[in-house]
N, C-alpha and C. Protein backbone atom coordinates (compact mmCIF):
# COMPACT_ATOMS: atom_id res chain seq x y z
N UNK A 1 0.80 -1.22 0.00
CA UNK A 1 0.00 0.00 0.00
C UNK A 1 0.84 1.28 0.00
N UNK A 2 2.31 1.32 0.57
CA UNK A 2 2.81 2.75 0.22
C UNK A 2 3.71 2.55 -0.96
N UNK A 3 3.29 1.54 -1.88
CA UNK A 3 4.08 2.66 -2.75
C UNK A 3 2.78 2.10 -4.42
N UNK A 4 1.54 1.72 -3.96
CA UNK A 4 0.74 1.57 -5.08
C UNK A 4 -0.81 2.45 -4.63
N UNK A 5 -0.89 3.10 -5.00
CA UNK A 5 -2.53 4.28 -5.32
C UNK A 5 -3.58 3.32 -4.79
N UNK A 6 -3.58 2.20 -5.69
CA UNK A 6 -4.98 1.66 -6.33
C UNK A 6 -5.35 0.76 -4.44
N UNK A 7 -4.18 0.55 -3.80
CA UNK A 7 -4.15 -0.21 -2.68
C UNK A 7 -4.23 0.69 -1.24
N UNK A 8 -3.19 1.46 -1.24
CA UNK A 8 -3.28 2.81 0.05
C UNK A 8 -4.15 4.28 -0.37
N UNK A 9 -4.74 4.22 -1.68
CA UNK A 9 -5.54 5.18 -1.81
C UNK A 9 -6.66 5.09 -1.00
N UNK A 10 -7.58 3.82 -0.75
CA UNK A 10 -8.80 3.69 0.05
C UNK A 10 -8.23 3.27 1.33
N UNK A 11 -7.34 3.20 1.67
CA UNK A 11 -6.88 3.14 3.40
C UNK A 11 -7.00 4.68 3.10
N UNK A 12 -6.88 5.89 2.75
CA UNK A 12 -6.64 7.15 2.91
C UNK A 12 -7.86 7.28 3.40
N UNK A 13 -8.48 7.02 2.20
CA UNK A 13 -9.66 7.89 2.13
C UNK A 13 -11.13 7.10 3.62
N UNK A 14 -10.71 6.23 3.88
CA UNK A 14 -11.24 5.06 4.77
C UNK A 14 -11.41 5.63 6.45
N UNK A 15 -9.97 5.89 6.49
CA UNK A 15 -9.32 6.05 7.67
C UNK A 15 -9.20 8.02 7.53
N UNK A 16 -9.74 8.65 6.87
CA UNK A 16 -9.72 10.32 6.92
C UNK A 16 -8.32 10.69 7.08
N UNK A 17 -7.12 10.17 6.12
CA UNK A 17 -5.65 10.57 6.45
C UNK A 17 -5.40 11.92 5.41
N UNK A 18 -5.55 12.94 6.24
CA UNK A 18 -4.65 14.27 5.50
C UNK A 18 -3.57 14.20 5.58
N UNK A 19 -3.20 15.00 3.80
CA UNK A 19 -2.14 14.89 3.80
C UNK A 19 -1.51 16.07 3.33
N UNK A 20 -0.27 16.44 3.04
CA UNK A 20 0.05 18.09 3.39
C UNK A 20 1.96 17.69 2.81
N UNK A 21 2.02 18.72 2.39
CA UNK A 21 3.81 19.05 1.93
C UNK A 21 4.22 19.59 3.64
N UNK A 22 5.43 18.96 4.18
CA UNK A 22 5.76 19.71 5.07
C UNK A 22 7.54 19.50 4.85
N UNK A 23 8.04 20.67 4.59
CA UNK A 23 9.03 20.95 3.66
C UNK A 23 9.67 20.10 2.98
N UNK A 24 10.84 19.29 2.95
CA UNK A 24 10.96 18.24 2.08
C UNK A 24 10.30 17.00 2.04
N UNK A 25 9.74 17.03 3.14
CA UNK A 25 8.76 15.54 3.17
C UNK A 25 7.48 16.00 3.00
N UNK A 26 6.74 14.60 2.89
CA UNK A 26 5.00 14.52 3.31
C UNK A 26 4.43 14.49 4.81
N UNK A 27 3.81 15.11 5.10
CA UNK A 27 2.92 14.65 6.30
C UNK A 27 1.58 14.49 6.37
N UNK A 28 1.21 12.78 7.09
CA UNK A 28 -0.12 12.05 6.97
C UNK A 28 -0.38 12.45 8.61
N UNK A 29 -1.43 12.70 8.26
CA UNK A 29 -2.46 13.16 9.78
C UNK A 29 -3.79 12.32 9.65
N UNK A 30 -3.38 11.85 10.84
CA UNK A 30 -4.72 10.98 11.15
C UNK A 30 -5.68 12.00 12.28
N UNK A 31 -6.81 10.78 13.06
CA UNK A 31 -6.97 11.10 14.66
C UNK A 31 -6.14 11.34 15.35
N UNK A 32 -5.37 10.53 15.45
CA UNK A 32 -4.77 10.03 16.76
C UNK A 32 -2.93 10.40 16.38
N UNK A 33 -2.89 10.41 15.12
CA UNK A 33 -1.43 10.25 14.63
C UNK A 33 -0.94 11.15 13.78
N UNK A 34 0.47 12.24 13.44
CA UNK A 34 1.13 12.37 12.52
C UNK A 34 2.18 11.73 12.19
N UNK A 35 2.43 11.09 11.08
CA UNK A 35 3.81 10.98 10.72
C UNK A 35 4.59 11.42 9.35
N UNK A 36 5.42 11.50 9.24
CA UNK A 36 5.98 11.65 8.06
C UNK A 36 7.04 11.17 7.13
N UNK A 37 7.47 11.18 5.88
CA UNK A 37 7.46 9.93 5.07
C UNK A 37 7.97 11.52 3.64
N UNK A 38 9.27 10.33 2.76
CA UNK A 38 9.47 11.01 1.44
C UNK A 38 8.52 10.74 0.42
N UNK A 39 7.03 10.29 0.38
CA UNK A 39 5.69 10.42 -0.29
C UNK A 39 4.83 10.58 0.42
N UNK A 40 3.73 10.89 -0.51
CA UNK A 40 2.43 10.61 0.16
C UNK A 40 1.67 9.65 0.49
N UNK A 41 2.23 8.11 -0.32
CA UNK A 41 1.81 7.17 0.91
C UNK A 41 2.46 6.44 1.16
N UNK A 42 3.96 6.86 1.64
CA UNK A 42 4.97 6.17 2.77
C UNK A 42 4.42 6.90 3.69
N UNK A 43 4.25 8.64 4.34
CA UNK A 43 3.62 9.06 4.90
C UNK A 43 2.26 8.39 5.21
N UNK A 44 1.60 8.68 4.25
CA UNK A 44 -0.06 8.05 4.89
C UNK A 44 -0.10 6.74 5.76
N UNK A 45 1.08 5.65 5.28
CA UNK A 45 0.68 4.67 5.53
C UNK A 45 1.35 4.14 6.84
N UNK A 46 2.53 4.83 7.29
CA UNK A 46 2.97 5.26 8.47
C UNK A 46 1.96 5.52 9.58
N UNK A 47 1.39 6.71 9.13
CA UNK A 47 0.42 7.22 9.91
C UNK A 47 -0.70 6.21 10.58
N UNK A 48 -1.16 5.31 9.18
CA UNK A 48 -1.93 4.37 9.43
C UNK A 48 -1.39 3.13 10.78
N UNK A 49 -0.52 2.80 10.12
CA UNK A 49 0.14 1.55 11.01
C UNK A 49 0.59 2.44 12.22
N UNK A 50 0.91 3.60 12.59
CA UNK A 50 1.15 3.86 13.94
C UNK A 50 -0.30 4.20 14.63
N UNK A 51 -1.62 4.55 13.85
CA UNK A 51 -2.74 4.66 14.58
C UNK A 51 -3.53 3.05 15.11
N UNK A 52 -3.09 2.18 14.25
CA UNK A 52 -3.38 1.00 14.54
C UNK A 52 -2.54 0.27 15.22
N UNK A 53 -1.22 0.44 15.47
CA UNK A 53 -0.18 -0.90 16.60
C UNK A 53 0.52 0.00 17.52
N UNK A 54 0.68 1.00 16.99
CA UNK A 54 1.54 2.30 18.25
C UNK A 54 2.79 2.66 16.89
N UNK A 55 3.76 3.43 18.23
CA UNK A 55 4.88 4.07 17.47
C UNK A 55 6.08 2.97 17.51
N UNK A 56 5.82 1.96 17.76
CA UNK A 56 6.88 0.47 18.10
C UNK A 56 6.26 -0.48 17.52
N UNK A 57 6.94 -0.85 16.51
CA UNK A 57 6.64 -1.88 15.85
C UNK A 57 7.40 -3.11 15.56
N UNK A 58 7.26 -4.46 16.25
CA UNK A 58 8.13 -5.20 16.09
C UNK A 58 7.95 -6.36 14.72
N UNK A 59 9.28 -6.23 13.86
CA UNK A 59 9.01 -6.88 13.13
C UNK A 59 9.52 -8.24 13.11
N UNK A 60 8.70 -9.38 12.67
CA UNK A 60 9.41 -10.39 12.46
C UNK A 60 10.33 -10.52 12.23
N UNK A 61 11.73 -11.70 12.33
CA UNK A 61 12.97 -11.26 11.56
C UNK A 61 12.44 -12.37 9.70
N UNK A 62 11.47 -13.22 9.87
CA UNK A 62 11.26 -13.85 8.20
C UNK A 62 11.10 -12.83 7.68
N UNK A 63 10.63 -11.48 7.69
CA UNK A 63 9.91 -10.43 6.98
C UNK A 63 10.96 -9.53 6.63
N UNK A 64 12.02 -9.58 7.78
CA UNK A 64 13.06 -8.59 7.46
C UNK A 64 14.20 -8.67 5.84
């Protein structure tokens, strides 16, 4: 979803994520969350996954 439209476009629009130029980066604003990201949906989708698991995210190491 951050780096295809057709997939993190309706998490955007789903979840009400604004989004905004904040000087060289993007910033996604949720409820609960900003984050920011070099697009608009590495940003958005940041935003998303930190409004849904927190700002700590542990990843598997198979995934890594």
């Amino acid at each position: 979803p951050s780096e295809v439209w057709q997939q993190g476009g309706p998490i955007i629009e789903r979840e009400f994520i604004d989004l905004e130029v904040w000087g060289a980066d993007w910033r996604g604003k949720s409820e609960t969350k900003i984050c920011t990201g070099p697009t608009p949906l590495i940003a958005a989708m940041r935003c998303y996954v930190a409004s849904k698991l927190g700002d700590d995210v542990e990843i598997p190491e198979e995934l890594k």
